[in-house]
Protein backbone atom coordinates (compact mmCIF):
# COMPACT_ATOMS: atom_id res chain seq x y z
CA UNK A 1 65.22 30.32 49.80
CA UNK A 2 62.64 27.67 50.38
CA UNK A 3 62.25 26.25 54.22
CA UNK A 4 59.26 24.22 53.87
CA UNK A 5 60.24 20.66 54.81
CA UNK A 6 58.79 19.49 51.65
CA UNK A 7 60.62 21.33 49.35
CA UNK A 8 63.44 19.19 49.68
CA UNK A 9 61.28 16.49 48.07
CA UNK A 10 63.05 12.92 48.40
CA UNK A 11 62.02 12.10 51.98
CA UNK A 12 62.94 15.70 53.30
CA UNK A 13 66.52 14.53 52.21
CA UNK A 14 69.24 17.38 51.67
CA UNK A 15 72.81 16.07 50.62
CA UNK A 16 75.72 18.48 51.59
CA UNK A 17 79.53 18.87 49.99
CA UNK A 18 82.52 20.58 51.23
CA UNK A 19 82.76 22.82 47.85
CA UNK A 20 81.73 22.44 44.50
CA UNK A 21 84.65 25.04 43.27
CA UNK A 22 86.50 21.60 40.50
CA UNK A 23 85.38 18.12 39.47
CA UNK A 24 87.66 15.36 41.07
CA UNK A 25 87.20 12.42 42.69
CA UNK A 26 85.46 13.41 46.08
CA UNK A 27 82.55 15.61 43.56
CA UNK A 28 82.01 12.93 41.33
CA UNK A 29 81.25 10.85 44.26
CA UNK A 30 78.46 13.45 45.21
CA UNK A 31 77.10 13.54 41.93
CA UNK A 32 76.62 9.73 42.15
CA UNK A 33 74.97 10.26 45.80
CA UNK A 34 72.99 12.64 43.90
CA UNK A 35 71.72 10.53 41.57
CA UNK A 36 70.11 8.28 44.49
CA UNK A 37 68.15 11.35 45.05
CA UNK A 38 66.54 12.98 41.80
CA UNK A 39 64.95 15.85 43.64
CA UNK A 40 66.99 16.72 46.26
CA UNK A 41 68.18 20.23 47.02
CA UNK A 42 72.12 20.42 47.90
CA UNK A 43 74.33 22.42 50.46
CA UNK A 44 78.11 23.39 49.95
CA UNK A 45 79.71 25.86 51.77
CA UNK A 46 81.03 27.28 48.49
CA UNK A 47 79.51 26.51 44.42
CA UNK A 48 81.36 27.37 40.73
CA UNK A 49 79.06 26.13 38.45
CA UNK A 50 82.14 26.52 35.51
CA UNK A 51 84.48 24.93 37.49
CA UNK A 52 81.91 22.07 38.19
CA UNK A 53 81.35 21.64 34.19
CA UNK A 54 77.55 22.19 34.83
CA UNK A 55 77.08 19.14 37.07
CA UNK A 56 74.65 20.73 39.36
CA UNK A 57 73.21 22.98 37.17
CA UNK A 58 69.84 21.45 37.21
CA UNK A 59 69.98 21.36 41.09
CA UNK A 60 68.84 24.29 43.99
CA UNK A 61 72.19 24.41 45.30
CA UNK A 62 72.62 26.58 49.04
CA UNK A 63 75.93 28.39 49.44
CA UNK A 64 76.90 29.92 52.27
CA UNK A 65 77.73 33.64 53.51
CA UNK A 66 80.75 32.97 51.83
CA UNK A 67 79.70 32.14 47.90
CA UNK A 68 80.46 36.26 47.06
CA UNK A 69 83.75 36.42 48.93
CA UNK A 70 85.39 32.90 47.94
CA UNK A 71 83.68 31.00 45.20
CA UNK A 72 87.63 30.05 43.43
CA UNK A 73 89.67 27.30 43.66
CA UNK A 74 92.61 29.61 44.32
CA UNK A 75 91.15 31.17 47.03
CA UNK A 76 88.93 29.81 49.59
CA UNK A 77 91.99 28.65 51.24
CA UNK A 78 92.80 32.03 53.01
CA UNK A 79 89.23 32.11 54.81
CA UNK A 80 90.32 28.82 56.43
CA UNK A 81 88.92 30.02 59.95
CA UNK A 82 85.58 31.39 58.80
CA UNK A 83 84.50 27.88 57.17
CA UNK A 84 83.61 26.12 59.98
CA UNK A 85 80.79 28.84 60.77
CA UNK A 86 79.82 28.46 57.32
CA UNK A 87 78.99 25.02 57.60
CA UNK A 88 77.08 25.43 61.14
CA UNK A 89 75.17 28.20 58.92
CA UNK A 90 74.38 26.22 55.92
CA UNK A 91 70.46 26.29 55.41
CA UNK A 92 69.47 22.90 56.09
CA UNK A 93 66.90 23.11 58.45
CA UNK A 94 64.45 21.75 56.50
CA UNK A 95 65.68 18.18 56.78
CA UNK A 96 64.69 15.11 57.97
CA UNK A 97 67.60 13.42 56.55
CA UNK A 98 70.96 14.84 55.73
CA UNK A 99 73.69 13.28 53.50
CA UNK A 100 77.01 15.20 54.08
CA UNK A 101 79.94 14.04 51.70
CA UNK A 102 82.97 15.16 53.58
CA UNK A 103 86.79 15.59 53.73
CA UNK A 104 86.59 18.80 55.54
CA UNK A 105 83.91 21.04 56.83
CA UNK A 106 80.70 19.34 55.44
CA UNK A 107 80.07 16.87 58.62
CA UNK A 108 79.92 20.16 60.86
CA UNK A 109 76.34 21.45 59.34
CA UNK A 110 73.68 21.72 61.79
CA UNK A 111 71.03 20.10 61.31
CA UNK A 112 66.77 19.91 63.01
CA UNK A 113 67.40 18.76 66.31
CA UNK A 114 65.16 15.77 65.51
CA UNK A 115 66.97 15.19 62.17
CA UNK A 116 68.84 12.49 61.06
CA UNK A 117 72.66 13.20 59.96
CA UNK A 118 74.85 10.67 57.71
CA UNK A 119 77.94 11.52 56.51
CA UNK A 120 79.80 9.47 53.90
CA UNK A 121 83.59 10.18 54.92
CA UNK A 122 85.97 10.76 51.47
CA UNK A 123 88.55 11.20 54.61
CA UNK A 124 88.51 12.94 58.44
CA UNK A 125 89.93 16.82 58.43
CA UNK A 126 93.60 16.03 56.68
CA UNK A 127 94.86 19.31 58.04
CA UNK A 128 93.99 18.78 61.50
CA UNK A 129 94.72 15.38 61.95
CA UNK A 130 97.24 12.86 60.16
CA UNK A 131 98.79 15.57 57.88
CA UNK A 132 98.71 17.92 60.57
CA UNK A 133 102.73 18.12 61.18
CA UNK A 134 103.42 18.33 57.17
CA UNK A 135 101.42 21.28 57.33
CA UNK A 136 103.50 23.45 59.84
CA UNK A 137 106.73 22.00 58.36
CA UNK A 138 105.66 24.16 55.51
CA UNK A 139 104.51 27.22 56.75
CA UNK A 140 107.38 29.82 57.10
CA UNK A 141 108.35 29.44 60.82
CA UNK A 142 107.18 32.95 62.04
CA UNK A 143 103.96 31.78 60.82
CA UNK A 144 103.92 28.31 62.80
CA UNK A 145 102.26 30.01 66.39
CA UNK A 146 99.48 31.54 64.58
CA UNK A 147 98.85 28.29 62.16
CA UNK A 148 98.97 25.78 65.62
CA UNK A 149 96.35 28.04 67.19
CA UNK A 150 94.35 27.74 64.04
CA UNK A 151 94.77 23.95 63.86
CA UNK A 152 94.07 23.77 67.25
CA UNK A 153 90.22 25.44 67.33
CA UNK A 154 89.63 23.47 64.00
CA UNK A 155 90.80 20.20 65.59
CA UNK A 156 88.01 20.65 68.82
CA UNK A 157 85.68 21.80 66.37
CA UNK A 158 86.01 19.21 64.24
CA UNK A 159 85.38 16.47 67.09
CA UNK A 160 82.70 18.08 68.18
CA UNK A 161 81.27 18.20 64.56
CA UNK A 162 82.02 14.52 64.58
CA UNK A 163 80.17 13.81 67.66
CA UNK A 164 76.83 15.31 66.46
CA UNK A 165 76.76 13.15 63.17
CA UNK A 166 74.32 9.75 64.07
CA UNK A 167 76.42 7.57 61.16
CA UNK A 168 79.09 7.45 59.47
CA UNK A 169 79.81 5.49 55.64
CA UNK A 170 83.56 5.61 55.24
CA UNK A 171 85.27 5.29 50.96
CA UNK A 172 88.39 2.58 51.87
CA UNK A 173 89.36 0.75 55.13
CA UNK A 174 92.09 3.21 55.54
CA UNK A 175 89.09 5.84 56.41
CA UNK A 176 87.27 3.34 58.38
CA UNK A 177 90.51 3.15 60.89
CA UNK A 178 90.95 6.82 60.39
CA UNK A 179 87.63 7.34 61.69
CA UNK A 180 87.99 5.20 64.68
CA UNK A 181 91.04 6.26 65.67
CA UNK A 182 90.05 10.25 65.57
CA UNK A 183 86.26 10.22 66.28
CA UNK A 184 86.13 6.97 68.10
CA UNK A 185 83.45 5.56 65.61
CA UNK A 186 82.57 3.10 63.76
CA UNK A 187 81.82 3.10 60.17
CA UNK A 188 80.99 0.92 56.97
CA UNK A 189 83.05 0.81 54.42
CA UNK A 190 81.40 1.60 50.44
CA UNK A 191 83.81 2.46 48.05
CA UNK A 192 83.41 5.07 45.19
CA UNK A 193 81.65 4.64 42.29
CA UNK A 194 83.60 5.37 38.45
CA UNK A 195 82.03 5.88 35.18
CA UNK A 196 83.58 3.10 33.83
CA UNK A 197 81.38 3.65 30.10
CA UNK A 198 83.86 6.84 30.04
CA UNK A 199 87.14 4.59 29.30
CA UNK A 200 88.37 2.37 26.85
CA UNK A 201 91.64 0.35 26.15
CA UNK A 202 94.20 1.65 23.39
CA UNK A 203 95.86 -1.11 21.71
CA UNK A 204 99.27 0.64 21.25
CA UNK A 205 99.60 2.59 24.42
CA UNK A 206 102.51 5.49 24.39
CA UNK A 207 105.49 5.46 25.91
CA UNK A 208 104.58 7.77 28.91
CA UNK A 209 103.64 7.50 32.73
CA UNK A 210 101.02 9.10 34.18
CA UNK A 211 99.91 11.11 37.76
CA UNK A 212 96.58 12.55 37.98
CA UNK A 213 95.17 14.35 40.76
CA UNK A 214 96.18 18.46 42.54
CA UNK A 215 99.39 19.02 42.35
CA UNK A 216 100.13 19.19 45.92
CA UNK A 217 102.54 18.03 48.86
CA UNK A 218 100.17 15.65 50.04
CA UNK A 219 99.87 14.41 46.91
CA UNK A 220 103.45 13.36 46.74
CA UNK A 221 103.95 14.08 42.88
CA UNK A 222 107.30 14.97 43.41
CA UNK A 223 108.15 11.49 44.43
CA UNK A 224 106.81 10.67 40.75
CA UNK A 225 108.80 13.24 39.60
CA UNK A 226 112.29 11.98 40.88
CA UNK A 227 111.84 8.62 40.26
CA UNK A 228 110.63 9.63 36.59
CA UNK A 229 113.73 11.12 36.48
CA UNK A 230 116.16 8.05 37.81
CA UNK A 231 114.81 6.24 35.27
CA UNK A 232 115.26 8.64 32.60
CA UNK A 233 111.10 8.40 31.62
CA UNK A 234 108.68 10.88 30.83
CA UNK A 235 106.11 11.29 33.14
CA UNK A 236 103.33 13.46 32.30
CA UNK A 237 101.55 15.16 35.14
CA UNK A 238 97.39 16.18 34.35
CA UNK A 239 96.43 18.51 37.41
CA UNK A 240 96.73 22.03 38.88
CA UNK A 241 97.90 23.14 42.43
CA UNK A 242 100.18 25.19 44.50
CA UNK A 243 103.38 23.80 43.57
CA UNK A 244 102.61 23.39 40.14
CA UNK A 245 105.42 26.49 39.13
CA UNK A 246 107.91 24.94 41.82
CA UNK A 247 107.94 21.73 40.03
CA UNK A 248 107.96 22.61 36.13
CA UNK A 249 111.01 24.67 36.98
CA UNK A 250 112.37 21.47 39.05
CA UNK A 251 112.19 19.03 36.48
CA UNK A 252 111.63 20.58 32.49
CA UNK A 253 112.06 16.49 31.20
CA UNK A 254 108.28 16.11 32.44
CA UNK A 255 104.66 17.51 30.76
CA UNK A 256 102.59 19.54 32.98
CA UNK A 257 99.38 19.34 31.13
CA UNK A 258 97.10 21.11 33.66
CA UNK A 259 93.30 20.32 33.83
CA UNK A 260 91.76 18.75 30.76
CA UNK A 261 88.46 17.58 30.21
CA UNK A 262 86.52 14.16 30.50
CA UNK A 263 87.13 12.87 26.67
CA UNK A 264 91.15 14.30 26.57
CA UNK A 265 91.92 12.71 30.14
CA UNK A 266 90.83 9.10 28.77
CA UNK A 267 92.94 9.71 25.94
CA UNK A 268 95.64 10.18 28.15
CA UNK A 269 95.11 7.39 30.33
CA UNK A 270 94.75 4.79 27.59
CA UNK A 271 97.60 5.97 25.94
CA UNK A 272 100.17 5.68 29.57
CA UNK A 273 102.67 2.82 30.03
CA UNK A 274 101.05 3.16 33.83
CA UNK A 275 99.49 5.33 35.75
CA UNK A 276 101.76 6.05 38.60
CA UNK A 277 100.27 7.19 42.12
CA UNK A 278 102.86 7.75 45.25
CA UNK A 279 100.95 9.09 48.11
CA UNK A 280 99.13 6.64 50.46
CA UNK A 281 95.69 7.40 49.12
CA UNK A 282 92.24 6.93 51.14
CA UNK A 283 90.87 5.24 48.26
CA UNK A 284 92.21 6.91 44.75
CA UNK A 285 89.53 6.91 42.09
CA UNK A 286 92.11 7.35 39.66
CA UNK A 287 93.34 3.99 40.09
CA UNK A 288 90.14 2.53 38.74
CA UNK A 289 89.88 4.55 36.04
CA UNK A 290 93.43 3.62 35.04
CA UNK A 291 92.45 0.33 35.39
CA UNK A 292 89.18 1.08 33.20
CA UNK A 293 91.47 2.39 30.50
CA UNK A 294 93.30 -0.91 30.32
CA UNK A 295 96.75 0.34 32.37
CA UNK A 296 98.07 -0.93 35.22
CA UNK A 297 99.24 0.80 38.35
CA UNK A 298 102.23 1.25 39.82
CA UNK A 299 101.26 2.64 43.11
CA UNK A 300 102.74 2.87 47.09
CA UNK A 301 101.53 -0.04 48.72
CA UNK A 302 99.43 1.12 51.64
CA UNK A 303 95.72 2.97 52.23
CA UNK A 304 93.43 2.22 49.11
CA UNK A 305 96.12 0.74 46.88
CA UNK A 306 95.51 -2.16 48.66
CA UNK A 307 92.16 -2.59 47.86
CA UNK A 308 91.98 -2.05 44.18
CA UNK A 309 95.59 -2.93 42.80
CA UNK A 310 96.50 -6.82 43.03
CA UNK A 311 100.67 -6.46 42.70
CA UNK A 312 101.59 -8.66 39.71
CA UNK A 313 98.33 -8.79 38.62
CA UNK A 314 96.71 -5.32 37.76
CA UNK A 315 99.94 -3.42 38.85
CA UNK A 316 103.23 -3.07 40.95
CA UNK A 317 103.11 -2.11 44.89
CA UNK A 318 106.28 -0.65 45.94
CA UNK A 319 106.89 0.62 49.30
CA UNK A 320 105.81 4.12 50.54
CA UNK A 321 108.07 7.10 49.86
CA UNK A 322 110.38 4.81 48.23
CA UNK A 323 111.52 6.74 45.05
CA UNK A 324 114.17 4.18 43.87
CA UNK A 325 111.60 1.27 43.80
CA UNK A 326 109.00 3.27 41.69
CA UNK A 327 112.27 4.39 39.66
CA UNK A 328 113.15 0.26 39.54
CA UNK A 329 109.79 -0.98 38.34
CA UNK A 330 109.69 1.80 35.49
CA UNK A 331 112.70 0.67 34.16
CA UNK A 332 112.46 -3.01 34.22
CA UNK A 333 108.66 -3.74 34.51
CA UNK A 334 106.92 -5.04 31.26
CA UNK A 335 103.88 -2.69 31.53
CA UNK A 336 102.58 -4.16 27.97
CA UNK A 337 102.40 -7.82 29.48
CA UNK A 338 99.03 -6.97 31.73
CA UNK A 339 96.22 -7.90 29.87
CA UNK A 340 93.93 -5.04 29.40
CA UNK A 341 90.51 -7.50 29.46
CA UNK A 342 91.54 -8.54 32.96
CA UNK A 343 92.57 -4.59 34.37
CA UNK A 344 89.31 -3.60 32.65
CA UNK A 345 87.40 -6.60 34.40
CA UNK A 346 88.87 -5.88 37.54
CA UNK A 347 87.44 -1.91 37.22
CA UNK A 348 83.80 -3.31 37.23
CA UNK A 349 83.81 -3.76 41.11
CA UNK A 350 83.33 -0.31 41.47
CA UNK A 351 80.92 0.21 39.27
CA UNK A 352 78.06 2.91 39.93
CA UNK A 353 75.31 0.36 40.29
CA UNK A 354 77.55 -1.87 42.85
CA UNK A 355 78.04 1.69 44.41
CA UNK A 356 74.39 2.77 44.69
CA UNK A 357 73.25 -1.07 45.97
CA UNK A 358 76.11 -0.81 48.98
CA UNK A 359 74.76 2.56 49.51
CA UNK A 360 71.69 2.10 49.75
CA UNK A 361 71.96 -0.66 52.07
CA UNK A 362 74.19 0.98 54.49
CA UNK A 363 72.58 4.23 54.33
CA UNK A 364 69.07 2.55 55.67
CA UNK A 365 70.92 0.66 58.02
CA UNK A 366 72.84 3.71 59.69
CA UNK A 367 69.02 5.32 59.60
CA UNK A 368 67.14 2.54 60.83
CA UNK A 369 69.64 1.12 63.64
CA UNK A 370 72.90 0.38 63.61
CA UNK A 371 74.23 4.12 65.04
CA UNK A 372 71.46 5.56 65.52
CA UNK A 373 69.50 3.60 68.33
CA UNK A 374 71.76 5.70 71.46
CA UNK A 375 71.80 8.89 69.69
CA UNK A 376 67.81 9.50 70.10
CA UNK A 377 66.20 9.60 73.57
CA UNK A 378 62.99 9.82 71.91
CA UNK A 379 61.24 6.19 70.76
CA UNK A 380 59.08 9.02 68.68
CA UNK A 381 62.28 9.82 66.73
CA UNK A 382 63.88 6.66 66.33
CA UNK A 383 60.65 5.15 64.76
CA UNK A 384 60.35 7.97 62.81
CA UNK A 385 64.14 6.90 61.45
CA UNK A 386 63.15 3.26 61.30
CA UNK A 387 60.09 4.36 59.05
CA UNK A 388 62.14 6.39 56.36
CA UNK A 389 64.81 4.04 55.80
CA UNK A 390 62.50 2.04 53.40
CA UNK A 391 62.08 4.89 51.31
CA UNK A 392 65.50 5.85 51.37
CA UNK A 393 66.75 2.40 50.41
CA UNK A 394 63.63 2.37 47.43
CA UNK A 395 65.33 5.91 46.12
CA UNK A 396 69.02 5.72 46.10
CA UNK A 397 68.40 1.97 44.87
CA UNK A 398 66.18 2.88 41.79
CA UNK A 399 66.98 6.75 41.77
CA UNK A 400 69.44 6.77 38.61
């Protein structure tokens, strides 16, 4: 493994990921971040270059201790205690400027001590913070003691992780509060990017909704489900997760389809009455690509939903949880009367080059001032910041 500072080319830039073990929303963002940085080496505590489709291929990619044990989708769950330690151990010493994407475990890597640490926040710890209590609601209850202990140590170490990071770039406004309220920081909000040139509009669209994302509790897709099924529509549901088997045997009227790839999945989403998406998302990616399909959204009406769907205009907003309303707006909503020009036009703002201009700009901001002026003692340091931000802003601006 390389260690000379200028093997990380870019700057001395490394960018860091929780896990590249799938391709969803939160790794598509990193490739994007990655593309802002041609020649920089990546960190993730865990790497499947199948499961990834190749994405990274072309990159030196650092895994931790753990790559041999839990390098699967299904599995990295059960070393849940050991990751944080894999992050502090992540080989990143080389540094001058880390670039942590994070939901999880990727803000706790340790940087140089005169390093400079951004991470761009897809949401803080779930499990330890606002989806803490659903957690141990579902863990058998002689398992509870042990899991609050767990949740617990992660919870201090994930402040403390928090604490050592000099800026933060949050995906949705939702984050942006999340992160105040948790770490007690401020943050600047840049939304994810989409590949908009990988959807087009279908001009006789099927007769099916749509969910897209893991098939998980937090998730809500059984809300889908039952209001799928009080209005006696199909809803078919592309993803994979742990409750995948609990569900199909819940409700047979609906298509589990699983994981597809790129070209099938916009087939599928230009050929939905609507995609429908029930959980109070921190942003929800597949929103805009709905949108960039030419189908509306019919989506709770709280956390990122807010900032992409406009109700009557590129979708319906119903109120959280509520499966009757979703159930009411599939039954009497004319999904065919939104114009697909206007969804599709609406799907631009989040283009990748809007992405890698906001980017940019807040990335050399966070470096150059706006956080980072009380975290350095050292004038040495902080003009050292103040003199890479250029750079950084030239690269992630022109890098793709």
């Amino acid at each position: 493994m390389k260690t000379d500072r200028s093997s990380t080319g870019d700057g001395g830039v490394v960018l860091v990921h929780d896990y590249l073990l799938v391709l969803r929303g939160a790794e598509r963002v990193f490739e994007a971040m990655l593309g802002c940085f041609p020649d920089a080496p990546v960190a993730t505590l865990l790497y499947d270059r199948g499961g990834t489709q190749g994405r990274f291929a072309d990159r030196e990619v650092r895994t931790s201790f753990l790559q041999r044990l839990a390098a699967d989708q299904k599995r990295f769950r059960g070393f849940l205690p050991l990751l944080p330690m894999a992050a502090e151990r992540l080989a990143i010493r080389d540094a001058r400027t880390v670039i942590s994407s994070s939901s999880a475990f990727a803000l706790g890597v340790r940087p140089a001590p005169d390093a400079v640490h951004v991470c761009y926040c897809h949401s803080p710890f779930r499990y330890v913070w606002h989806e803490r209590a659903r957690i141990e609601r579902e863990m058998p209850s002689s398992a509870r003691g042990a899991m609050r202990h767990v949740l617990d140590a992660l919870r201090r170490w994930d402040s403390a992780a928090a604490a050592r990071v000099n800026g933060f770039i949050a995906n949705s406004e939702l984050t942006r509060q999340r992160i105040g309220d948790f770490y007690g920081r401020d943050s600047v909000v840049v939304h994810p990017p989409v590949q908009l040139d990988r959807f087009t509009a279908d001009p006789d669209p099927g007769d099916y909704f749509l969910t897209v994302g893991q098939v998980t509790s937090h998730k809500r897709t059984e809300t889908a489900l039952a209001a799928a099924e009080q209005a006696g529509v199909t809803l078919k549901i592309v993803g994979e997760g742990p409750h995948l088997d609990a569900l199909r045997a819940r409700y047979p009227r609906a298509q589990f389809v699983g994981r597809v790839d790129d070209r099938e999945l916009s087939r599928i989403y230009a050929g939905a009455r609507a995609l429908v998406v029930p959980a109070i998302e921190e942003f929800g990616i597949t929103m805009v690509e709905a949108l960039a399909a030419g189908r509306p959204v019919l989506a709770a009406a709280a956390g990122g939903a807010l900032e992409i769907v406009s109700h009557g205009e590129t979708g319906v907003l119903v109120d959280p949880g509520d499966a009757a309303a979703m159930a009411e707006a599939m039954r009497t909503v004319d999904w065919e009367s939104f114009d697909p020009d206007r969804l599709r036009a609406s799907a631009r703002r989040f283009s990748p080059e809007q992405f890698r201009q906001r980017f940019a700009s807040a990335l050399a901001a966070l470096v150059s001032e706006a956080v980072l002026e009380p975290a350095f003692e050292d004038a040495g340091v902080l003009a050292g910041a103040r003199r890479r931000a250029p750079a950084l802003t030239a690269t992630a601006t022109t890098g793709v």
